[in-house]
C-alpha atoms as a PDB file:
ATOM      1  CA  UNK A   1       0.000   0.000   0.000  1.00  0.00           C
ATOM      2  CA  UNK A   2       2.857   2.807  -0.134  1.00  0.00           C
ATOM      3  CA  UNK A   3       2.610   3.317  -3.456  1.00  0.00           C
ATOM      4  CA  UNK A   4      -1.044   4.489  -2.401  1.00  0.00           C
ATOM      5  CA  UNK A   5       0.116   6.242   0.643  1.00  0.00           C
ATOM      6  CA  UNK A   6       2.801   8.070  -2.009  1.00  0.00           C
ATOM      7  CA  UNK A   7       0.508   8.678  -4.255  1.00  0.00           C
ATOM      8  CA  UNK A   8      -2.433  10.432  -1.944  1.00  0.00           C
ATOM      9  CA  UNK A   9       0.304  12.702  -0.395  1.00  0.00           C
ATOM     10  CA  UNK A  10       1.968  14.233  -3.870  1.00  0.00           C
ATOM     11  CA  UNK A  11      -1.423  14.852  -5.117  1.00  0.00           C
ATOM     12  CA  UNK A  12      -2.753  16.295  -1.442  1.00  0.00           C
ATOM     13  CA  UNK A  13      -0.038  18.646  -2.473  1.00  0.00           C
ATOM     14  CA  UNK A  14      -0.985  19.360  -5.755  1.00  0.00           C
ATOM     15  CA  UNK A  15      -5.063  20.233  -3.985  1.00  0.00           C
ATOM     16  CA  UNK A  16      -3.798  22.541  -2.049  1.00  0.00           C
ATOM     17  CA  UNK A  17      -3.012  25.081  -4.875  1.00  0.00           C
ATOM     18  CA  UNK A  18      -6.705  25.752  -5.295  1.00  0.00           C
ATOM     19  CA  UNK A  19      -6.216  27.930  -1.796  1.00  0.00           C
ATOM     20  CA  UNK A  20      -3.031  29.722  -4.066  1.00  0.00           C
ATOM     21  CA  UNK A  21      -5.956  31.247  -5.970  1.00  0.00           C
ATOM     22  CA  UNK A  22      -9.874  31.852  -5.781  1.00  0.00           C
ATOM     23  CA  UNK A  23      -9.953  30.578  -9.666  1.00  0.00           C
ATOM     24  CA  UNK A  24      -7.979  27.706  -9.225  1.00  0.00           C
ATOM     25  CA  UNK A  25      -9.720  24.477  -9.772  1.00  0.00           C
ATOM     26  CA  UNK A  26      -8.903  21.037  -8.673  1.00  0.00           C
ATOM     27  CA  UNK A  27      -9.913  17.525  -9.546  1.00  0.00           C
ATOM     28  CA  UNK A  28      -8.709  14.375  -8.922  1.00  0.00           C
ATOM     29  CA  UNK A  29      -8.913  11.083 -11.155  1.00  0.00           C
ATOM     30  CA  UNK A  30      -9.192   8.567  -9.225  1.00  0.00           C
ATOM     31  CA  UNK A  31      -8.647   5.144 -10.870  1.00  0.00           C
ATOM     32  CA  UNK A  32      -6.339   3.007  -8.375  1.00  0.00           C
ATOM     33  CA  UNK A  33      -7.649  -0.307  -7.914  1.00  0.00           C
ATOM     34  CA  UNK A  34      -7.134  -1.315  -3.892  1.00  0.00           C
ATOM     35  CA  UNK A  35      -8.015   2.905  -2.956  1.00  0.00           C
ATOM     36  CA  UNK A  36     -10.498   1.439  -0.783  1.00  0.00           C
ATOM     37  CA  UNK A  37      -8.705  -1.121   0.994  1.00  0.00           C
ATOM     38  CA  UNK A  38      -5.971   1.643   1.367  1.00  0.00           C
ATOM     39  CA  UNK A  39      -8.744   3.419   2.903  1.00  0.00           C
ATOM     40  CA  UNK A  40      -9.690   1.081   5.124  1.00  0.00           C
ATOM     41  CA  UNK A  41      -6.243   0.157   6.767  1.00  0.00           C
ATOM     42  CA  UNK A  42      -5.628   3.682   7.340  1.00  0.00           C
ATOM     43  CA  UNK A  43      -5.831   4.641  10.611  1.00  0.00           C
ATOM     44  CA  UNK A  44      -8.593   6.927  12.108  1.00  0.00           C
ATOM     45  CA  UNK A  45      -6.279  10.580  11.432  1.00  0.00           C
ATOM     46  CA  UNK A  46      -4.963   9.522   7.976  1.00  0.00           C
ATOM     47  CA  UNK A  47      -8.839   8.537   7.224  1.00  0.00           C
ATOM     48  CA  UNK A  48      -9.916  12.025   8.138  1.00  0.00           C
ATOM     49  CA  UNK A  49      -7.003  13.642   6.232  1.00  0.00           C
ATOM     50  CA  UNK A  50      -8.377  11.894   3.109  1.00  0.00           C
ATOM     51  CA  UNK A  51     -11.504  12.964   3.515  1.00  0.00           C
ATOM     52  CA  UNK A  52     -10.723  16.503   3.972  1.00  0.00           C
ATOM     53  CA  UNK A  53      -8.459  16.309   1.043  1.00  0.00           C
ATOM     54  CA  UNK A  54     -11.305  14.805  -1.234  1.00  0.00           C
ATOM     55  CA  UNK A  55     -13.824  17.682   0.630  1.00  0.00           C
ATOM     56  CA  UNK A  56     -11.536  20.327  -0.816  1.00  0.00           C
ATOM     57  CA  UNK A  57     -11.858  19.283  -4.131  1.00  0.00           C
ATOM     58  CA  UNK A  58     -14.066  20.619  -7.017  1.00  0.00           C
ATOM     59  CA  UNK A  59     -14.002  17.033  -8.980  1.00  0.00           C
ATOM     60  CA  UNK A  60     -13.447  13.669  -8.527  1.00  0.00           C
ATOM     61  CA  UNK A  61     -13.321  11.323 -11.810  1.00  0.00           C
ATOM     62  CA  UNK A  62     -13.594   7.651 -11.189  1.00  0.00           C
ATOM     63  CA  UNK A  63     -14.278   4.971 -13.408  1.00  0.00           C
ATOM     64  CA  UNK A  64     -17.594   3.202 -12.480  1.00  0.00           C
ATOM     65  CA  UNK A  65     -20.785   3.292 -10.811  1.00  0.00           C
ATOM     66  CA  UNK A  66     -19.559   0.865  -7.861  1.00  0.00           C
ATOM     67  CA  UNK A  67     -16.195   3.565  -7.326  1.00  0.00           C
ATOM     68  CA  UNK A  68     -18.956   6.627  -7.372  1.00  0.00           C
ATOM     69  CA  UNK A  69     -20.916   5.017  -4.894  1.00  0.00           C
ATOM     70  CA  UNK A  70     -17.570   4.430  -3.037  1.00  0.00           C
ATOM     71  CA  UNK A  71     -16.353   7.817  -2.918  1.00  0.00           C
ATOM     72  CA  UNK A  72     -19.621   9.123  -2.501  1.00  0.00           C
ATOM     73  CA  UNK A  73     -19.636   7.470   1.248  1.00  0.00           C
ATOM     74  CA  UNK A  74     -16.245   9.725   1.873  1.00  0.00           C
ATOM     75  CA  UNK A  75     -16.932  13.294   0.466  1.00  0.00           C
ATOM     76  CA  UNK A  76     -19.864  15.843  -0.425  1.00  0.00           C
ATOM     77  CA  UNK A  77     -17.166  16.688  -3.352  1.00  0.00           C
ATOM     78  CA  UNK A  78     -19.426  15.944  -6.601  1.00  0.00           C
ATOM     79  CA  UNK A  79     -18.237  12.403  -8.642  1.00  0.00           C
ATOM     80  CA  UNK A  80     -18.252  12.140 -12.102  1.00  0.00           C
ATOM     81  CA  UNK A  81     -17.891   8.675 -13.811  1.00  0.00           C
ATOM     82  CA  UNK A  82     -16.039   9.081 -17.080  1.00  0.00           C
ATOM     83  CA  UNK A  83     -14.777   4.903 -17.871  1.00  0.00           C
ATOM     84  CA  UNK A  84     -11.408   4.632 -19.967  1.00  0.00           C
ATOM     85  CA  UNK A  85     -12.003   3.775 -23.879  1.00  0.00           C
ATOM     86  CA  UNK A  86     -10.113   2.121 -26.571  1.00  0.00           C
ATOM     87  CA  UNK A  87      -9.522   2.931 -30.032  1.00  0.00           C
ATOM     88  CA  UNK A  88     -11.547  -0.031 -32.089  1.00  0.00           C
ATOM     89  CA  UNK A  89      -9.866  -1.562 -34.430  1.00  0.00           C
ATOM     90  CA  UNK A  90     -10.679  -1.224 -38.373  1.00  0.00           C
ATOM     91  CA  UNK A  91     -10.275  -4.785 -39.255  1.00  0.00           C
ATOM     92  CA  UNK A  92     -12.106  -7.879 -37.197  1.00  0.00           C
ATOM     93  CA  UNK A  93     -11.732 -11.557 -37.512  1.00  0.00           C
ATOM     94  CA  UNK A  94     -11.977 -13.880 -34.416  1.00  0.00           C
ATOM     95  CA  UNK A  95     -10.580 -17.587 -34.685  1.00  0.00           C
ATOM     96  CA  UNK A  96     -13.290 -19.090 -32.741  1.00  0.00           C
ATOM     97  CA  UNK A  97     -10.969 -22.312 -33.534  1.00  0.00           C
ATOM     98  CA  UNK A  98      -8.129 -20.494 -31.856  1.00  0.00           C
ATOM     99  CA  UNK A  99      -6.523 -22.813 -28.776  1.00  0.00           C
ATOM    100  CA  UNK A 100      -5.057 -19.905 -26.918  1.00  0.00           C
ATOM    101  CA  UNK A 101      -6.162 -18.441 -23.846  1.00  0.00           C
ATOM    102  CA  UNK A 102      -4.338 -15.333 -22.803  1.00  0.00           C
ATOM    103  CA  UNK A 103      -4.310 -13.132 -19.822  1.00  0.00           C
ATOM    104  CA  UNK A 104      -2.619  -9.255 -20.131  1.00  0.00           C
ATOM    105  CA  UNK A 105      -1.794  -7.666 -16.936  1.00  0.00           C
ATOM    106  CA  UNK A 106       0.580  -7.895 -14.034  1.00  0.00           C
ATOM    107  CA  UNK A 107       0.834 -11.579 -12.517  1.00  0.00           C
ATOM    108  CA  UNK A 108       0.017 -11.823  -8.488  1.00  0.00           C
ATOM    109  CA  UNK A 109      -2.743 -12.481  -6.120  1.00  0.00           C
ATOM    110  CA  UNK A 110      -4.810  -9.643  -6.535  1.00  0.00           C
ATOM    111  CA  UNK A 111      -5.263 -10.595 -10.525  1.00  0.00           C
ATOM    112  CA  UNK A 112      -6.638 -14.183  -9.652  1.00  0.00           C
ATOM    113  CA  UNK A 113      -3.237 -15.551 -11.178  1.00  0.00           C
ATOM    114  CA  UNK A 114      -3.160 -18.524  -8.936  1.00  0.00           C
ATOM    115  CA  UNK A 115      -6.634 -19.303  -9.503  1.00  0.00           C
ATOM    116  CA  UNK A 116      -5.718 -19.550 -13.039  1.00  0.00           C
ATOM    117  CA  UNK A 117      -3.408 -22.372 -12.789  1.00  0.00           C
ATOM    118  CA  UNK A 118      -5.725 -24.025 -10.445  1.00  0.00           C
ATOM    119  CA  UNK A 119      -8.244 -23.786 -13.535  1.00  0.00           C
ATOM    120  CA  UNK A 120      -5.959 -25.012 -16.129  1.00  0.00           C
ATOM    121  CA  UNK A 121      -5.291 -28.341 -13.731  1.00  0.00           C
ATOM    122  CA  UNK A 122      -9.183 -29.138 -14.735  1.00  0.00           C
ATOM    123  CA  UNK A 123      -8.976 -27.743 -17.678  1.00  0.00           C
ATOM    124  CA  UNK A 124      -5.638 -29.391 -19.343  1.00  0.00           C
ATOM    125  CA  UNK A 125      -7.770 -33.089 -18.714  1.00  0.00           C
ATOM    126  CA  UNK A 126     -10.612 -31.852 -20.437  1.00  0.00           C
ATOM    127  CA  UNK A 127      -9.624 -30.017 -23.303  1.00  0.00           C
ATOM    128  CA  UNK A 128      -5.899 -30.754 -23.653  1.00  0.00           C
ATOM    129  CA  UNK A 129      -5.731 -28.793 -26.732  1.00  0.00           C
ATOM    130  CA  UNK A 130      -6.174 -25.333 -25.251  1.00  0.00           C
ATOM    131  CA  UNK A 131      -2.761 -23.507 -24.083  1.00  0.00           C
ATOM    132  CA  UNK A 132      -2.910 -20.887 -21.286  1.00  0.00           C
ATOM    133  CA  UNK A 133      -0.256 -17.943 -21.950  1.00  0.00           C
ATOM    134  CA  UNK A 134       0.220 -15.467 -18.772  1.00  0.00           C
ATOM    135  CA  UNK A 135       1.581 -12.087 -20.241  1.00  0.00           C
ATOM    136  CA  UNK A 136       3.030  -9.603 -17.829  1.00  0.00           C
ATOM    137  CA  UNK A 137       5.101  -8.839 -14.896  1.00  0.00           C
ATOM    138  CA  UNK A 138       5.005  -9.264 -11.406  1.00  0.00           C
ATOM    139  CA  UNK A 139       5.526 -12.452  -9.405  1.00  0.00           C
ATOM    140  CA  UNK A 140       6.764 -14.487 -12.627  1.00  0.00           C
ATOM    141  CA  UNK A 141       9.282 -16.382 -10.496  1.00  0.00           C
ATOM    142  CA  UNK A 142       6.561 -17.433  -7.311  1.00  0.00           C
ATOM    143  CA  UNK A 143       3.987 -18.471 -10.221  1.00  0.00           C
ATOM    144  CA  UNK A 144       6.309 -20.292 -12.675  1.00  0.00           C
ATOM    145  CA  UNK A 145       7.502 -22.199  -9.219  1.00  0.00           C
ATOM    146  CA  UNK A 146       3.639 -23.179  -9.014  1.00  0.00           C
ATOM    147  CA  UNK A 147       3.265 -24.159 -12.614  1.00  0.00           C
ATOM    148  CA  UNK A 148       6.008 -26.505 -12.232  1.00  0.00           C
ATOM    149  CA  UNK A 149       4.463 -27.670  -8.454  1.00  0.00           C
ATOM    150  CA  UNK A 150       1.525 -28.733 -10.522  1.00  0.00           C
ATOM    151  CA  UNK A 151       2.674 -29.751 -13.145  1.00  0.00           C
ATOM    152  CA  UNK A 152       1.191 -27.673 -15.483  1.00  0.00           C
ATOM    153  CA  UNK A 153       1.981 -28.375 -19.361  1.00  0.00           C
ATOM    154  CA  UNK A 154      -1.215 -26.095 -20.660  1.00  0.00           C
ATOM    155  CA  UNK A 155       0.273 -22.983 -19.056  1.00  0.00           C
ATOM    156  CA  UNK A 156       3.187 -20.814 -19.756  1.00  0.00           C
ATOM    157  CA  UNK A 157       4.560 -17.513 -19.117  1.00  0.00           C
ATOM    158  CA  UNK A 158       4.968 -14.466 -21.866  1.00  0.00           C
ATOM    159  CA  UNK A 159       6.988 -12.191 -19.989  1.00  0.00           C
ATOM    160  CA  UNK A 160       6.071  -8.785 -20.850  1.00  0.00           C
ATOM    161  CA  UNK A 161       4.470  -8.002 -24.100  1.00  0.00           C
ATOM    162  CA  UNK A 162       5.759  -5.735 -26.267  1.00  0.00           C
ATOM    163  CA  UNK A 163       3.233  -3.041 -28.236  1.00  0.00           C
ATOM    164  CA  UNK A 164       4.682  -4.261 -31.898  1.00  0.00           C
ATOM    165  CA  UNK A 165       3.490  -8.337 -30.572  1.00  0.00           C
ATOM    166  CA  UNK A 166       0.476  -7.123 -28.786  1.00  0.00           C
ATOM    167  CA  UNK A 167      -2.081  -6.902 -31.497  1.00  0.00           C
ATOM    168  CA  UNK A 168      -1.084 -10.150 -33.237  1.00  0.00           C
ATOM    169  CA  UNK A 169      -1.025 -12.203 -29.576  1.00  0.00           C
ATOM    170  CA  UNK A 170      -4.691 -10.592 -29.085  1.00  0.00           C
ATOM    171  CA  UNK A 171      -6.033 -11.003 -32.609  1.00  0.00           C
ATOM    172  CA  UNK A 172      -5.022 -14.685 -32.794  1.00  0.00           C
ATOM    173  CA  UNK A 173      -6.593 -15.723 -29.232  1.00  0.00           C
ATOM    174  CA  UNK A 174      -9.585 -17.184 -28.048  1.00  0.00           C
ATOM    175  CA  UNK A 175     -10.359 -15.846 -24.873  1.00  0.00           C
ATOM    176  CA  UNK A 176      -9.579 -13.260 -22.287  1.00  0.00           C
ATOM    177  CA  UNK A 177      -9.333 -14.348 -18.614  1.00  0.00           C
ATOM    178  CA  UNK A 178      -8.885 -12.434 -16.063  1.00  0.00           C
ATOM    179  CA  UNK A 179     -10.013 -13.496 -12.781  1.00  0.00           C
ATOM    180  CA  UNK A 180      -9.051 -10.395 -10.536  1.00  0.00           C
ATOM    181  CA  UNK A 181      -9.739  -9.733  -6.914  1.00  0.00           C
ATOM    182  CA  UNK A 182     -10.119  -5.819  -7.103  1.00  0.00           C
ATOM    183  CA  UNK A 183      -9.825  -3.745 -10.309  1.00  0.00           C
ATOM    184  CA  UNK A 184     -10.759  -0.424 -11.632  1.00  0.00           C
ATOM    185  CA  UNK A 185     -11.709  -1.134 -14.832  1.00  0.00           C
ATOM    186  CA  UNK A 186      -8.975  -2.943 -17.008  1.00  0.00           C
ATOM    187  CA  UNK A 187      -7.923  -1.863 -20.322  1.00  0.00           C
ATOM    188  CA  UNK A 188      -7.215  -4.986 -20.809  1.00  0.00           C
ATOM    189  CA  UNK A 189     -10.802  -6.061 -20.651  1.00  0.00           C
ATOM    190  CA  UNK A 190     -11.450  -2.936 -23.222  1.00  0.00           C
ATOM    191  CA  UNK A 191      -8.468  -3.695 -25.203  1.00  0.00           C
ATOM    192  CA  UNK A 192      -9.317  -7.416 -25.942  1.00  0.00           C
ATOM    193  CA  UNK A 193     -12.926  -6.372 -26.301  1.00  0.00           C
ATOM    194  CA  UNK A 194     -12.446  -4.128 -28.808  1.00  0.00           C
ATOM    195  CA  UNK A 195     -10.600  -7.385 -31.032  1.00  0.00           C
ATOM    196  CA  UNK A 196     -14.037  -9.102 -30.718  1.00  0.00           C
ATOM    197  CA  UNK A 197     -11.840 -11.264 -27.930  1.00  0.00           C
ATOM    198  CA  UNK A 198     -14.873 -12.220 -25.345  1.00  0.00           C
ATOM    199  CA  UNK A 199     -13.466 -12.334 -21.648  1.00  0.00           C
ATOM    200  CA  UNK A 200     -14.174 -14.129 -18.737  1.00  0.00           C
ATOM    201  CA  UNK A 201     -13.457 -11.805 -15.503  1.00  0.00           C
ATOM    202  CA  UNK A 202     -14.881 -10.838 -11.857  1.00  0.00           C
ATOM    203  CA  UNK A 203     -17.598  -8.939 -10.844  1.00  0.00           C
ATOM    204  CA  UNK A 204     -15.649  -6.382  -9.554  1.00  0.00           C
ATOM    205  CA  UNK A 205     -14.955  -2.687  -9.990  1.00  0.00           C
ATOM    206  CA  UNK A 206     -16.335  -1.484 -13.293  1.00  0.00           C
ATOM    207  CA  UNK A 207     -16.195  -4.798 -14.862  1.00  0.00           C
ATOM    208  CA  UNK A 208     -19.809  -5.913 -14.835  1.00  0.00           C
ATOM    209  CA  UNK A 209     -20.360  -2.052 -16.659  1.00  0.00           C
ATOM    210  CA  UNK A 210     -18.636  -3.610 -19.410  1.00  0.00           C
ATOM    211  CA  UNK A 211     -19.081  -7.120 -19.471  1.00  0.00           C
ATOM    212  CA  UNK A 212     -23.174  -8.412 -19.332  1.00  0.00           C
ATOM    213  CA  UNK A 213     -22.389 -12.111 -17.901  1.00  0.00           C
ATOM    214  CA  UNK A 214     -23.450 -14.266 -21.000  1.00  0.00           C
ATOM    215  CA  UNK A 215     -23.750 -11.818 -23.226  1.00  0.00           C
ATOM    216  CA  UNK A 216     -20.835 -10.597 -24.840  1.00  0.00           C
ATOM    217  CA  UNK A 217     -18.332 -12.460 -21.675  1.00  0.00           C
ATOM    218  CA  UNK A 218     -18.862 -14.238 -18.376  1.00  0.00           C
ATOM    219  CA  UNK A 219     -18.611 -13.371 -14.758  1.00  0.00           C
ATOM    220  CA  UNK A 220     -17.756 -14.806 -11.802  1.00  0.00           C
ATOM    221  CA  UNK A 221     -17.338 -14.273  -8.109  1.00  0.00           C
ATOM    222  CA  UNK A 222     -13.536 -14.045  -7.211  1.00  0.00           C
ATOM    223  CA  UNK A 223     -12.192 -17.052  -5.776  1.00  0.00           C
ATOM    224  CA  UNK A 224     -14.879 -18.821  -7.087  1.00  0.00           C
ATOM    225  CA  UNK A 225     -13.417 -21.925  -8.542  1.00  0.00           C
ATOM    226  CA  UNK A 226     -16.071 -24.083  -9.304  1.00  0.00           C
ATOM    227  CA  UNK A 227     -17.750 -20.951 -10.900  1.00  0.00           C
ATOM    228  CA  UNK A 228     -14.577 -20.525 -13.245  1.00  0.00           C
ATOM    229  CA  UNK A 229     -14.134 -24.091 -14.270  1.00  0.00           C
ATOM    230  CA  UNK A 230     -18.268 -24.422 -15.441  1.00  0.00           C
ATOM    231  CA  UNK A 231     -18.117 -20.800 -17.171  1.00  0.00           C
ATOM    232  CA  UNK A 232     -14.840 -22.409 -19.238  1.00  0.00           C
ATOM    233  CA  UNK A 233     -16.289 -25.338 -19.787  1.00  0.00           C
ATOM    234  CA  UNK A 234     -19.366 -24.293 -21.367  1.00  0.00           C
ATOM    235  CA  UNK A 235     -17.731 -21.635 -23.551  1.00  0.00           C
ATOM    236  CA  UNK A 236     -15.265 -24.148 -25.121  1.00  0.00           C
ATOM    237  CA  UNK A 237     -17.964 -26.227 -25.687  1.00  0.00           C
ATOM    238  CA  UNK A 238     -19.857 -24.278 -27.709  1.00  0.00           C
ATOM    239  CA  UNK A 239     -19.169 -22.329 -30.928  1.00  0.00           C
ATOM    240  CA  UNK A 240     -22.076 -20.276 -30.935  1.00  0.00           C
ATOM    241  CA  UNK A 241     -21.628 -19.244 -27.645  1.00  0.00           C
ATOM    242  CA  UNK A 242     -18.113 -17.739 -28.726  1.00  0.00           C
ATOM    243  CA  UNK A 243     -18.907 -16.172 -31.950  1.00  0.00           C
ATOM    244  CA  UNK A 244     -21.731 -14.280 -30.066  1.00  0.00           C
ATOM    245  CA  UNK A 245     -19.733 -13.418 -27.468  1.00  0.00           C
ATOM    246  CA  UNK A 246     -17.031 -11.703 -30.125  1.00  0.00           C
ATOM    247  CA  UNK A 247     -19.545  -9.862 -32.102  1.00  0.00           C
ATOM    248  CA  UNK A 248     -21.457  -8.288 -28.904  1.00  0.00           C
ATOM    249  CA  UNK A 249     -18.100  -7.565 -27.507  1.00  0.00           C
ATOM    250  CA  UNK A 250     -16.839  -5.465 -30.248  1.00  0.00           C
ATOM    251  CA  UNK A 251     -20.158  -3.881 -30.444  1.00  0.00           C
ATOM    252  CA  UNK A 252     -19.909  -2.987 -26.539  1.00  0.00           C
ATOM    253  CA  UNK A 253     -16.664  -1.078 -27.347  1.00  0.00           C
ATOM    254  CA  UNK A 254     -17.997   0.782 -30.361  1.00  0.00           C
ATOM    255  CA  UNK A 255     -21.464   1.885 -28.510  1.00  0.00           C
ATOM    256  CA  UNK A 256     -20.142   2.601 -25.252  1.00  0.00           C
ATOM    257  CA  UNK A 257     -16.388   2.710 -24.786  1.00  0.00           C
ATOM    258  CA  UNK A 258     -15.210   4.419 -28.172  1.00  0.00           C
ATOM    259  CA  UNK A 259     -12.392   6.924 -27.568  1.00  0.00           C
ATOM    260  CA  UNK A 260     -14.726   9.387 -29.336  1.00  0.00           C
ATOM    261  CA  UNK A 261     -17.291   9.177 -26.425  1.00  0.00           C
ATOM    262  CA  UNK A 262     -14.427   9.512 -24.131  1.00  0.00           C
ATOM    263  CA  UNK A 263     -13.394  12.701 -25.508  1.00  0.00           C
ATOM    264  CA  UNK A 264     -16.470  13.952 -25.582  1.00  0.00           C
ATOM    265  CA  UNK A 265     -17.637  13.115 -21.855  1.00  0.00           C
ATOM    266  CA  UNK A 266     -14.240  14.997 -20.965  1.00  0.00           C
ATOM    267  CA  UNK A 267     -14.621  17.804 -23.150  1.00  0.00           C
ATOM    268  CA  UNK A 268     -18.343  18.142 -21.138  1.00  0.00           C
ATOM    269  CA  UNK A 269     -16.878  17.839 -18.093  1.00  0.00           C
ATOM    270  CA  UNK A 270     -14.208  20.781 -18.439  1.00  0.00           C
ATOM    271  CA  UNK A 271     -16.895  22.658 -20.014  1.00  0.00           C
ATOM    272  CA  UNK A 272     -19.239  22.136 -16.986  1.00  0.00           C
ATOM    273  CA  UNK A 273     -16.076  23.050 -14.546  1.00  0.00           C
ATOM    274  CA  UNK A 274     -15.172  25.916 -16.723  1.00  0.00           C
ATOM    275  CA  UNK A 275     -18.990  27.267 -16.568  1.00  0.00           C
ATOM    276  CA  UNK A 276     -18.954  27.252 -12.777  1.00  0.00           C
ATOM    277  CA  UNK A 277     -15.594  29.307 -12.371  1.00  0.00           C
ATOM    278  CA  UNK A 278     -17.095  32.049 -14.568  1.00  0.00           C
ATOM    279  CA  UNK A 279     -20.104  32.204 -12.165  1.00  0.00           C
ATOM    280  CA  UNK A 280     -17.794  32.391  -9.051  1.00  0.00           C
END
């Protein structure tokens, strides 16, 4: 949590300049994933120093319904919700053949990596032919230590993925996992989306604004095993199920998550800020 701690101080800093001048306005975007566990396991002064920090504000952006409702229990200081956005790609094929599962994102507890390789030890007897590649940093030495534990010969590590490899490793995949314990809400998620890649992910953070569980992805509770294993299980199984799940995906992206939109709801939100320092 220090990088949190770290982080809250510099910009408690950077708030304070709107006491420097009557016309200064400031706003913080707020899109940490574990803010309110950091929160939480403050103690009692550093929890009332955040919330007069946040009360001093003239803005907060977050990323989701569930992080507005979250901030909303800690300051009077008005939310907006304004979720990240992808550029969509011109050309879309998914390989609903495809055998490889891929997950983008730093490796660890928090990102349901270990649940993963308890996943692909049910999954490698059932469908032997599908590979699970982990791309990403993090604890690659504690979880290739696992893979071997369990011996694990569907599952292998990608080390981190360069930009020039990433659209080829996405285009040519079948699925999306990413099992996490606390998120904001991932551009991976959007990213893959955007490929027509479905996903299967947690309910948590903004996730379930993006992903409608059978839809165009599935859900799951974290740690939920079991859950994991059927959802899999049932989406290998079935073409249709995948192919709708790509197109619906890539239509999520372009009706809701399109960098244009993004630009707009920004461009609207200045606007609105702008409007209410000219009435001061």
């Amino acid at each position: 949590m220090m990088y949190y701690i770290e982080q809250f101080v510099r910009n408690s800093i950077i708030g304070a300049a709107r006491w420097i001048g009557r016309h200064t306005k400031v706003i913080f975007h707020m899109h940490g994933s574990q803010f309110d566990t950091f929160y939480q396991n403050s103690s009692f002064a550093n929890q009332q120093r955040i919330r007069t920090t946040l009360n001093r504000l003239d803005g907060i952006v977050v990323l989701s319904t569930e992080w507005a409702t979250f901030y909303q229990t800690l300051t009077q200081t008005p939310i907006t919700i304004i979720a990240n956005a992808v550029e969509l790609p011109k050309q879309y094929k998914y390989h609903s053949q495809s055998k490889q599962i891929i997950t983008l994102g730093r490796l660890g507890e928090r990102k349901g990596t270990y649940d993963i390789l308890k996943l692909a030890g049910v999954i490698q007897s059932r469908f032997p032919d599908i590979q699970f590649t982990l791309y990403g940093d993090g604890e690659q030495g504690k979880v290739q230590q696992e893979i071997d534990r369990l011996k694990l010969t569907n599952v292998c590590l990608g080390g981190w993925l360069a930009l020039a490899d990433r659209n080829t490793v996405i285009q040519e995949s079948l699925l999306h996992l990413l099992p996490s314990y606390q998120e904001g809400l991932p551009m991976a998620i959007l990213e893959t989306m955007a490929y027509g890649i479905p996903n299967l992910a947690t309910n948590v953070g903004g996730i379930p604004q993006v992903i409608e569980n059978h839809v165009n992805g599935d859900l799951v509770t974290p740690g939920d095993d079991a859950g994991l294993v059927q959802q899999l299980s049932d989406f290998l199984g079935s073409q249709m199920r995948r192919e709708t799940y790509s197109r619906n995906a890539r239509q999520t992206i372009n009706d809701c998550f399109s960098l244009q939109q993004y630009f707009s709801r920004w461009h609207q939100f200045y606007q609105r800020i702008m409007n209410e320092t000219e009435e001061e």
